[in-house]
N, C-alpha and C. Protein backbone atom coordinates (compact mmCIF):
# COMPACT_ATOMS: atom_id res chain seq x y z
N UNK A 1 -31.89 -237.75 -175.20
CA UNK A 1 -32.69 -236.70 -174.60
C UNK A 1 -32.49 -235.41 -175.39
N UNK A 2 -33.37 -234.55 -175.55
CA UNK A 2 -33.75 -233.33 -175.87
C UNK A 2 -34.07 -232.71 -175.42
N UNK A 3 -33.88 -230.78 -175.27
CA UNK A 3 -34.82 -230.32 -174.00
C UNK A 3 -34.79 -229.09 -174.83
N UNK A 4 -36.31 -228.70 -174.43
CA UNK A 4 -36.08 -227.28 -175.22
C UNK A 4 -36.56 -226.24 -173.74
N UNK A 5 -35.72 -225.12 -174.03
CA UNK A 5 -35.65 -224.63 -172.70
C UNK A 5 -35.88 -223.05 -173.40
N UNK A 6 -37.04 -222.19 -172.58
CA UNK A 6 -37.43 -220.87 -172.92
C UNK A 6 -37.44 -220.25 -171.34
N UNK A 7 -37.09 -219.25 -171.39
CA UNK A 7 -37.50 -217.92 -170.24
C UNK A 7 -37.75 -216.80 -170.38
N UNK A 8 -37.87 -215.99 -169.67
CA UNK A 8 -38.43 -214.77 -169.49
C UNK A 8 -39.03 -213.81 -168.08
N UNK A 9 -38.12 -212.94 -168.07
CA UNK A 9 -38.13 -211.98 -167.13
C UNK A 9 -39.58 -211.39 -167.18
N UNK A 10 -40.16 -211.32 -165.94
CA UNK A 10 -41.79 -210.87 -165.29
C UNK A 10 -41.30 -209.76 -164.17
N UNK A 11 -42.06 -208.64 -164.27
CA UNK A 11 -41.93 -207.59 -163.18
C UNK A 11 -43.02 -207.98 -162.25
N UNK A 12 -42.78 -208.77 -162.07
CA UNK A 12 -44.00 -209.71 -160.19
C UNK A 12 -42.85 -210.46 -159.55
N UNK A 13 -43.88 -210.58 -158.45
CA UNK A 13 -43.09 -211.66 -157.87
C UNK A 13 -43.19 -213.24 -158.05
N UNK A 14 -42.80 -213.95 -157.33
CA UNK A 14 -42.87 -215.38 -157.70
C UNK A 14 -44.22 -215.60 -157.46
N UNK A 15 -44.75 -215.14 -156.24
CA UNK A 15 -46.35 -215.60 -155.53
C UNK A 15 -47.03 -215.23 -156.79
N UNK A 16 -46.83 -214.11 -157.14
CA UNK A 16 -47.57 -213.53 -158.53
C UNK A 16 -47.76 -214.28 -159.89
N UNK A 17 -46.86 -214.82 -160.10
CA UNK A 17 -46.74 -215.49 -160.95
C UNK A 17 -46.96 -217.10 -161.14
N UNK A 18 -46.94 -217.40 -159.75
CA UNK A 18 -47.14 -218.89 -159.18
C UNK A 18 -48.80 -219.24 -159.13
N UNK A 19 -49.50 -217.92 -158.81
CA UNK A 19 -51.22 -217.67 -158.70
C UNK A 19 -51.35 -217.85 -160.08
N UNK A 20 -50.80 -217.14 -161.32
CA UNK A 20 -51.36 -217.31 -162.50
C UNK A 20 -51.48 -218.60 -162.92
N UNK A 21 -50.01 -218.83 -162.94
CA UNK A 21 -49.82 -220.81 -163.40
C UNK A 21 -50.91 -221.40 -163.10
N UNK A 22 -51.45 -221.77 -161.69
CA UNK A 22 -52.12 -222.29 -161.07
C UNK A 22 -53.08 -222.27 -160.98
N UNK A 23 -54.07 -220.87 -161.86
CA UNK A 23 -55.47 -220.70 -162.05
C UNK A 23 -55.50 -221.51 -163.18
N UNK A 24 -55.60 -222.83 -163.26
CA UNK A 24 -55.75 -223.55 -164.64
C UNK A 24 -56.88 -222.60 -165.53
N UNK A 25 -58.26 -222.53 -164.62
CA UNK A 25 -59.84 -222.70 -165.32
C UNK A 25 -59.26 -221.16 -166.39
N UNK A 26 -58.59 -220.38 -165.64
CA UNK A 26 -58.02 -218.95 -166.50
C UNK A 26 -57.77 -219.24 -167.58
N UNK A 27 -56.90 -220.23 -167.95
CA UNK A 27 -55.68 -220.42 -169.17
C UNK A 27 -56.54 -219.90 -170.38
N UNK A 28 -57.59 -220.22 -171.07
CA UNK A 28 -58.01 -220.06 -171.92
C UNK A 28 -58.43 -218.23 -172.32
N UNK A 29 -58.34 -217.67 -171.46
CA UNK A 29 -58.43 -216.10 -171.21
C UNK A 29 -57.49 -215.56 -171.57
N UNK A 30 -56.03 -216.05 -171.31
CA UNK A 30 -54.92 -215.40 -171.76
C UNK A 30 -54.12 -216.33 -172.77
N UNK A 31 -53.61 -217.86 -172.32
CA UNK A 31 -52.73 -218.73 -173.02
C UNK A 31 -52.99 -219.15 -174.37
N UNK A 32 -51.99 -219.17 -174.89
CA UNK A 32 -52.23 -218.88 -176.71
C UNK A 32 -51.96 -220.90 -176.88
N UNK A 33 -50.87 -221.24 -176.19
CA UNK A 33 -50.02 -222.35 -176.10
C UNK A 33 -50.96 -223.48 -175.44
N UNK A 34 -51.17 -223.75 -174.19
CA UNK A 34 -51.75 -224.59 -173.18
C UNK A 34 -53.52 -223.63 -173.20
N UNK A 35 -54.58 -223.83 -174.24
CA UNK A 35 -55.37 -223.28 -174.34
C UNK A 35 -56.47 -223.73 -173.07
N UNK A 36 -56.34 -224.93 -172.30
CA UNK A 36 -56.78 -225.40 -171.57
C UNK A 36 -56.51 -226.19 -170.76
N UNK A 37 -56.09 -226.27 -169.30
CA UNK A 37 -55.69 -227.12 -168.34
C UNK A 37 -57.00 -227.28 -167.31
N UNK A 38 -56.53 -229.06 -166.94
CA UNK A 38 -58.10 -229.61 -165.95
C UNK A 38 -57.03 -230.25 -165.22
N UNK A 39 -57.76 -230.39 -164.11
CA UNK A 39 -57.39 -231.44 -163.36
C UNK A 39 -56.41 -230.52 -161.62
N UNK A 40 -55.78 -231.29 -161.12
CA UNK A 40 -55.25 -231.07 -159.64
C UNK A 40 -54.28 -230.59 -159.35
N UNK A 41 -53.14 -229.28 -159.59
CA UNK A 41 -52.17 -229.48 -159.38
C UNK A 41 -51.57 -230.48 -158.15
N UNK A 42 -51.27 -231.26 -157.77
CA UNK A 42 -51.28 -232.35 -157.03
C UNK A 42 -50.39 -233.23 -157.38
N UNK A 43 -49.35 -233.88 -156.74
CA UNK A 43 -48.68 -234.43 -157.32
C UNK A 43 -49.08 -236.21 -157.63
N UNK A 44 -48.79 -236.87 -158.59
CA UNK A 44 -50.00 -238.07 -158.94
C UNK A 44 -50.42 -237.80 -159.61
N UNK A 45 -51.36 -237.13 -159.52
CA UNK A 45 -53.01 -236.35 -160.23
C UNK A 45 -52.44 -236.46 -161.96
N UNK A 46 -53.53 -236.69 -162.65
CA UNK A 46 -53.71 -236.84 -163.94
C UNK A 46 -53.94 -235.51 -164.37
N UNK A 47 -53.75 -234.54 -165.50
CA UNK A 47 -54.33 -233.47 -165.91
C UNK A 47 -54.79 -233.83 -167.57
N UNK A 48 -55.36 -232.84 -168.19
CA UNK A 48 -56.17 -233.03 -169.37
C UNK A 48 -55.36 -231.67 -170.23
N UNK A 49 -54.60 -231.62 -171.18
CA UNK A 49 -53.84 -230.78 -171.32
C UNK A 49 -54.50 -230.26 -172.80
N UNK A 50 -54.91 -229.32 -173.34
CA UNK A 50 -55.56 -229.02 -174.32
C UNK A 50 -54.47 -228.07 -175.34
N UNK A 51 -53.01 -228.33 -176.10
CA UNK A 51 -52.42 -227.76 -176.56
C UNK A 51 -52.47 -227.65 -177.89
N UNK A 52 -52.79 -226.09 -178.11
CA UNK A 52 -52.57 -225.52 -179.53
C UNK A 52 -50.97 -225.01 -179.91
N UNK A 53 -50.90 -225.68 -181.42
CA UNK A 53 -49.02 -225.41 -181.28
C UNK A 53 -49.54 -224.17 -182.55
N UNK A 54 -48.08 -223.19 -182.76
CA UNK A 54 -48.77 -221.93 -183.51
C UNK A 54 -48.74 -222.42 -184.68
N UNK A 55 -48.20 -223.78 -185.51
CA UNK A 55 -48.54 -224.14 -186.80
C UNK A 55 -49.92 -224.54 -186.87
N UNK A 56 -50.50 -224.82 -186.28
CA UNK A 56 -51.99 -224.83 -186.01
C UNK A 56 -52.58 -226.04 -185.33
N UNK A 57 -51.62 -227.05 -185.02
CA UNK A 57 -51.79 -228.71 -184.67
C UNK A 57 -52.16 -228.53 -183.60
N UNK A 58 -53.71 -229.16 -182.88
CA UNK A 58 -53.68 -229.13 -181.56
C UNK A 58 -54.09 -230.60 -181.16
N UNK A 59 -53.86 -230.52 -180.10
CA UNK A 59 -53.92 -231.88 -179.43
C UNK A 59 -54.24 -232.16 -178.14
N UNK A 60 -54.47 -232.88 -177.49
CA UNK A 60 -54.56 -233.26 -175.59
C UNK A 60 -54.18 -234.54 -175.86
N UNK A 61 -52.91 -233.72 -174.47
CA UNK A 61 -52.29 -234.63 -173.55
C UNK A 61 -52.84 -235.03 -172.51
N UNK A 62 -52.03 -236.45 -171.71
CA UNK A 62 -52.76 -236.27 -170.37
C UNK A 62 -51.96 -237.04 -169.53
N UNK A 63 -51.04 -235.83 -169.37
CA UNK A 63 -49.98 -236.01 -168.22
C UNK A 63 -50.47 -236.40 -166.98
N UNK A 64 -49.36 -236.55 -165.85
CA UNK A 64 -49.45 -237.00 -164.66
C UNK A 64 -48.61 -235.86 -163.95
N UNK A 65 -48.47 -235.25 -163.03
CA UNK A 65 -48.09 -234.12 -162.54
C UNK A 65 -46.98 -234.88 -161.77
N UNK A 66 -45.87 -234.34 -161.78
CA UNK A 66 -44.70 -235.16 -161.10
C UNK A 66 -43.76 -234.03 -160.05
N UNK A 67 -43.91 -233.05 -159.77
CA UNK A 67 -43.30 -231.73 -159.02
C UNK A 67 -44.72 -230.77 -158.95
N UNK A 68 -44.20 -230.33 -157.46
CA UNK A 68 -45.12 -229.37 -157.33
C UNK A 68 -44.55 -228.98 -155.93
N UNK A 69 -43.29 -227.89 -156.11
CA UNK A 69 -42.69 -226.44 -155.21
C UNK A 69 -43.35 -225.56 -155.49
N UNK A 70 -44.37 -225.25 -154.79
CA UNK A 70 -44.70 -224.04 -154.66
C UNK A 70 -44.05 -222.71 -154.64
N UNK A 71 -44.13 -222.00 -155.84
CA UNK A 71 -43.16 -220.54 -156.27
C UNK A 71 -42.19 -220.56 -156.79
N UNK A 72 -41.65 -221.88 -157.28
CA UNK A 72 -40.37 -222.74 -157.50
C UNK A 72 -40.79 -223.93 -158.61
N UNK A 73 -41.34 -224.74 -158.42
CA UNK A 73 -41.71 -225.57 -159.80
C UNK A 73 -43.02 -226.45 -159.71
N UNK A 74 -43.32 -226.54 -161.21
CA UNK A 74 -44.41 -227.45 -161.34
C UNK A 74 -44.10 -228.04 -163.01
N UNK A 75 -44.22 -229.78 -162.48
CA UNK A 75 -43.87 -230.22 -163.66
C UNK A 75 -45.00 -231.48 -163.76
N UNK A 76 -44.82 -231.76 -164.80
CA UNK A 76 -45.65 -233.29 -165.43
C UNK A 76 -45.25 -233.97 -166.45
N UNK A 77 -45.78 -235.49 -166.74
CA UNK A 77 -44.57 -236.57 -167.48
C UNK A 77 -45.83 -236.95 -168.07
N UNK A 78 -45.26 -236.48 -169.75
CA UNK A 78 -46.65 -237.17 -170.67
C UNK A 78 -45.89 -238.22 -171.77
N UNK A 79 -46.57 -238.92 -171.90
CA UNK A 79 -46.16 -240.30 -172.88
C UNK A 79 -47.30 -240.14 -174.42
N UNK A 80 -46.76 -240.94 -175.34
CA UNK A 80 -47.47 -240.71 -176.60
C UNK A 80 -47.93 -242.31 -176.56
N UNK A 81 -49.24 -242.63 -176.55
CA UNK A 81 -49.53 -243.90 -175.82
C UNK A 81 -48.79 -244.77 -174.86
N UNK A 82 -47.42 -245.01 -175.32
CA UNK A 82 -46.81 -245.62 -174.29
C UNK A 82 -45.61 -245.78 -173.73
N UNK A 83 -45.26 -245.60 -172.86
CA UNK A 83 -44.20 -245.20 -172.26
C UNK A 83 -42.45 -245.64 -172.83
N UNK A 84 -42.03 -244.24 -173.26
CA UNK A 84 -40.83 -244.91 -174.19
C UNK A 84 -40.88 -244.95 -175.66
N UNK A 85 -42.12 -244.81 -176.07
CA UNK A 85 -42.52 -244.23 -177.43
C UNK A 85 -41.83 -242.72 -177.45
N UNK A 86 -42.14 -241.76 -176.75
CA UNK A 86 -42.14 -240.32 -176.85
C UNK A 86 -42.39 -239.80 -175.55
N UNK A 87 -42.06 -239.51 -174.83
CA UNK A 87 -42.09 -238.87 -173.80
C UNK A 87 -41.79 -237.65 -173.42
N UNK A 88 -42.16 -236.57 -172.45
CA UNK A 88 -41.64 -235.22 -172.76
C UNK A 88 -42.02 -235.15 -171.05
N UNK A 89 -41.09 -234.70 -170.50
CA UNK A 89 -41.19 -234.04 -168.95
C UNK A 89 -40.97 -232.33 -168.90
N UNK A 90 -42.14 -231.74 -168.60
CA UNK A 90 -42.56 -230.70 -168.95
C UNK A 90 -42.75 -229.70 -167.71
N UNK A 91 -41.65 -228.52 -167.43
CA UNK A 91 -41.66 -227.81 -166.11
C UNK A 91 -41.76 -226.37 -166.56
N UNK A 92 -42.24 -225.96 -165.78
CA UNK A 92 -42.29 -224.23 -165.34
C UNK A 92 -41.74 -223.98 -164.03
N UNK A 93 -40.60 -223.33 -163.94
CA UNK A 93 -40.01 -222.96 -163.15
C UNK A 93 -40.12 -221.71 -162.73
N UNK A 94 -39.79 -221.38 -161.50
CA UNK A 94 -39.68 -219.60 -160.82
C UNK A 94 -38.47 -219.30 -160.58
N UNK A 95 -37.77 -218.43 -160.33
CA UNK A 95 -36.57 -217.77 -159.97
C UNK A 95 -36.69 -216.72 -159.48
N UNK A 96 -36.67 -216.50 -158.25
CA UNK A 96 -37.03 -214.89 -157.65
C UNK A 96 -35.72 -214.29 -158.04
N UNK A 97 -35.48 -212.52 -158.92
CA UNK A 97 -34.80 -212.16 -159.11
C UNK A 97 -34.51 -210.90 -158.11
N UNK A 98 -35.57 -210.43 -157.59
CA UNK A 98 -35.22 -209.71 -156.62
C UNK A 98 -37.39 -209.51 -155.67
N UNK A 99 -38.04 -208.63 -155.42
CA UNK A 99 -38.57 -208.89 -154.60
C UNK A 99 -39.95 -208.85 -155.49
N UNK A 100 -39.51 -208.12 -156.32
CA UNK A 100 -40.53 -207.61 -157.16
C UNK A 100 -40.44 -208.04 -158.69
N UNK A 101 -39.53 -208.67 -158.75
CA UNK A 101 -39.02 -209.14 -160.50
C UNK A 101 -38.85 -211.13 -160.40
N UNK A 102 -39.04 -211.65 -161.53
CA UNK A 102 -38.79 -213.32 -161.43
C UNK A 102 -38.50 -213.13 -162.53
N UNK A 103 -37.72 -214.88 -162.67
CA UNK A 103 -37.52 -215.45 -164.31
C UNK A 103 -38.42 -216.51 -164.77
N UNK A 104 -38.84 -216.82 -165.35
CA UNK A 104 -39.91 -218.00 -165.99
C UNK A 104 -38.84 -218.88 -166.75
N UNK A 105 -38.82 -220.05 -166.01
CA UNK A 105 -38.37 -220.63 -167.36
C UNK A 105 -39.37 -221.80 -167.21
N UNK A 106 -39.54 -222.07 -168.82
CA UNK A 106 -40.55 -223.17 -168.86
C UNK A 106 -39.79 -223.63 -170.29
N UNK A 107 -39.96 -225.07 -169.82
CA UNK A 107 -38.69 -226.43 -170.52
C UNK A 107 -39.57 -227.30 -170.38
N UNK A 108 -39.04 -228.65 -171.39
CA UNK A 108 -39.48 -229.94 -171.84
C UNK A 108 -38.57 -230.54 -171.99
N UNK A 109 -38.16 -232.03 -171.18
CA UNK A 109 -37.13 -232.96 -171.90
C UNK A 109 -37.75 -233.85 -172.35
N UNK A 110 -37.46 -234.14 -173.94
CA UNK A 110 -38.25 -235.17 -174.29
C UNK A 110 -37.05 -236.28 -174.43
N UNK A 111 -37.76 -237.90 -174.78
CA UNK A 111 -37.02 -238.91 -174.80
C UNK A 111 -38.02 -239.82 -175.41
N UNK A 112 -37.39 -241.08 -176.05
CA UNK A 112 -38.20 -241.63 -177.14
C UNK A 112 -37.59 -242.39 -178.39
N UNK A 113 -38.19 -243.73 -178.54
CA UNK A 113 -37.97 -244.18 -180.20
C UNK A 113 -38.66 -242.92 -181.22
N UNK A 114 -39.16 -241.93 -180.92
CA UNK A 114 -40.19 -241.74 -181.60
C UNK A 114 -38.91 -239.53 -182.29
N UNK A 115 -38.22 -239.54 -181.26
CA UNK A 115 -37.17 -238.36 -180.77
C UNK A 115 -36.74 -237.86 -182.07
N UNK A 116 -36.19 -238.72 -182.52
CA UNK A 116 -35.12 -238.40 -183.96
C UNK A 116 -36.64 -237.86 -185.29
N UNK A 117 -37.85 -238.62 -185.24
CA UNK A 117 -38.21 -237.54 -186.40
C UNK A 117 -39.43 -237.02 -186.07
N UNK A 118 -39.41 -236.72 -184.77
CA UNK A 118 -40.15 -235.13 -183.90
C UNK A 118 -39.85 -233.84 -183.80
N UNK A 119 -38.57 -234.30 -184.07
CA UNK A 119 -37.48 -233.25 -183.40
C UNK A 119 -37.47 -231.86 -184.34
N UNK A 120 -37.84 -232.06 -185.83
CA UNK A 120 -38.32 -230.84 -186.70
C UNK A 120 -39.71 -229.91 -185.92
N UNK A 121 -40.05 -231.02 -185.48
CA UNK A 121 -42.01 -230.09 -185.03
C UNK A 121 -41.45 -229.49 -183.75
N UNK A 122 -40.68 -230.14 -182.80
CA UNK A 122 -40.76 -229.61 -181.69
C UNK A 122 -39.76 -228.27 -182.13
N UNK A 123 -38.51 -228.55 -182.24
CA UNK A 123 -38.02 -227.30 -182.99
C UNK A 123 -38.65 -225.66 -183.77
N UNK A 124 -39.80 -226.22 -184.57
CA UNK A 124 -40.29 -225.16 -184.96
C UNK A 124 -41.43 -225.00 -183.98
N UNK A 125 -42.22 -225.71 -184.29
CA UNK A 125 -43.61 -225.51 -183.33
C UNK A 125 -43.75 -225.19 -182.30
N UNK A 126 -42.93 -226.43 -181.32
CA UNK A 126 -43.88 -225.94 -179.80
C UNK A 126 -42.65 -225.16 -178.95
N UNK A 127 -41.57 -225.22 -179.46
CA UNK A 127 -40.28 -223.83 -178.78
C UNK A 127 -41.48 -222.26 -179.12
N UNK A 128 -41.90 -222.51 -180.36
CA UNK A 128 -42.56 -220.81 -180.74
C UNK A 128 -44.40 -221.14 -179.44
N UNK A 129 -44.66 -222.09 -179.36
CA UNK A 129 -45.49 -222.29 -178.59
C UNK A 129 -45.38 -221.96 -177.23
N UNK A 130 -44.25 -222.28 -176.64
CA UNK A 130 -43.12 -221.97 -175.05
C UNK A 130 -43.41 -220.81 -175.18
N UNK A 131 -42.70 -219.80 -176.13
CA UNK A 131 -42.51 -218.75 -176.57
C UNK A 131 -43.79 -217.89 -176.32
N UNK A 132 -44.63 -218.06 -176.88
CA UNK A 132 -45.55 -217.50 -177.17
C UNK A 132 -46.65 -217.57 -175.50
N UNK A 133 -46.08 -218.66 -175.06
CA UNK A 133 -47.04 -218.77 -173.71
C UNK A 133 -46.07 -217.86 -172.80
N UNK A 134 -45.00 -217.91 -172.70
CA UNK A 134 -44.44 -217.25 -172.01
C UNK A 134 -44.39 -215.35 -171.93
N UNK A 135 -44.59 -215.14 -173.16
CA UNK A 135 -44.66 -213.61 -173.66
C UNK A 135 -46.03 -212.97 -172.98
N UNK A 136 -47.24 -214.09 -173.21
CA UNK A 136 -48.36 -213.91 -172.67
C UNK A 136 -48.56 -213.95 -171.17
N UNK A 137 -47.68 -214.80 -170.73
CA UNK A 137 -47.99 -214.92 -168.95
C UNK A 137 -47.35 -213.22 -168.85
N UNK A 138 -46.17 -213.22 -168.86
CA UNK A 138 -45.52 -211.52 -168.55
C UNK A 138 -46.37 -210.59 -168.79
N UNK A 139 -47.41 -210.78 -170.25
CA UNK A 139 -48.37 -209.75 -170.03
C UNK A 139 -49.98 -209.82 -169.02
N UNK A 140 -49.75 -210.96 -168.80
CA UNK A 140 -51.01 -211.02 -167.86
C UNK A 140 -50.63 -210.62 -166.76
N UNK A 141 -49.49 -211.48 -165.98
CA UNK A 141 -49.30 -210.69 -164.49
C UNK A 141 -48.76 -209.36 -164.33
N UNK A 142 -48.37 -209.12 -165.57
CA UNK A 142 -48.05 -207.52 -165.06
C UNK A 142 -49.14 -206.57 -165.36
N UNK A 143 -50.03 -206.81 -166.41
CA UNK A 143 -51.31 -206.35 -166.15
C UNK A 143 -51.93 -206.40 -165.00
N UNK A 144 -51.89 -207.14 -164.19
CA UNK A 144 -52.76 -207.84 -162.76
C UNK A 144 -51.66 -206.98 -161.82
N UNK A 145 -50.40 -206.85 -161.80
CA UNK A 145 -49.73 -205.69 -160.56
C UNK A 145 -50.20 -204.47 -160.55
């Protein structure tokens, strides 16, 4: 297993920040990373994941949504055709820091025959991808307070 793990302090609250996540049809307005999300937050539910990484590789996934705490977490489990090839369990988390402030963390554990020579792309690419989505959510909801 591998996990790449990013956060970041937001001056909102969790509800605040839990509304953004969750406006999928938005993503493409602000998200540099996840340029497009479809589908249910719902747990089951299939989504259509449209990710641009900042080396320029984009791709769709199409996870299955596996958590869904409201203000607290939302995650999903995507496979690279087939299960055990490559896998990556993929969460955004909340942390209320006080009433008016949260932490974001948004992580991936991946697992896989496929692990040992991914592990350069995910390293460079989609950590600066985390990165980069995360920098952007802080500026959207605090624009929106």
């Amino acid at each position: 297993m591998y996990e790449i793990r990013t956060e970041i302090e937001i001056d909102a609250s969790t509800a605040n920040v839990w509304d953004t996540l969750m406006a999928f049809d938005r993503y493409a307005e602000w998200n540099p990373f996840v340029r497009q999300l479809e589908g249910q937050p719902t747990v089951g539910s299939r989504l259509r994941a449209h990710l641009k990484n900042p080396g320029g590789t984009q791709m769709t996934v199409k996870p299955v949504v596996t958590h869904v705490e409201p203000q607290r977490r939302f995650a999903w489990l995507g496979n690279l055709m087939v299960k055990g090839l490559f896998d990556g369990q993929h969460f955004f988390e909340l942390e209320p820091l006080d009433d008016t402030r949260s932490r974001f963390v948004h992580r991936e554990e991946f697992r896989g025959l496929l692990l040992p020579f991914l592990r350069g792309m995910l390293d460079r690419d989609t950590r600066q991808g985390f990165e980069r989505m995360n920098r952007a959510l802080k500026a959207r909801v605090e624009a929106s307070n």
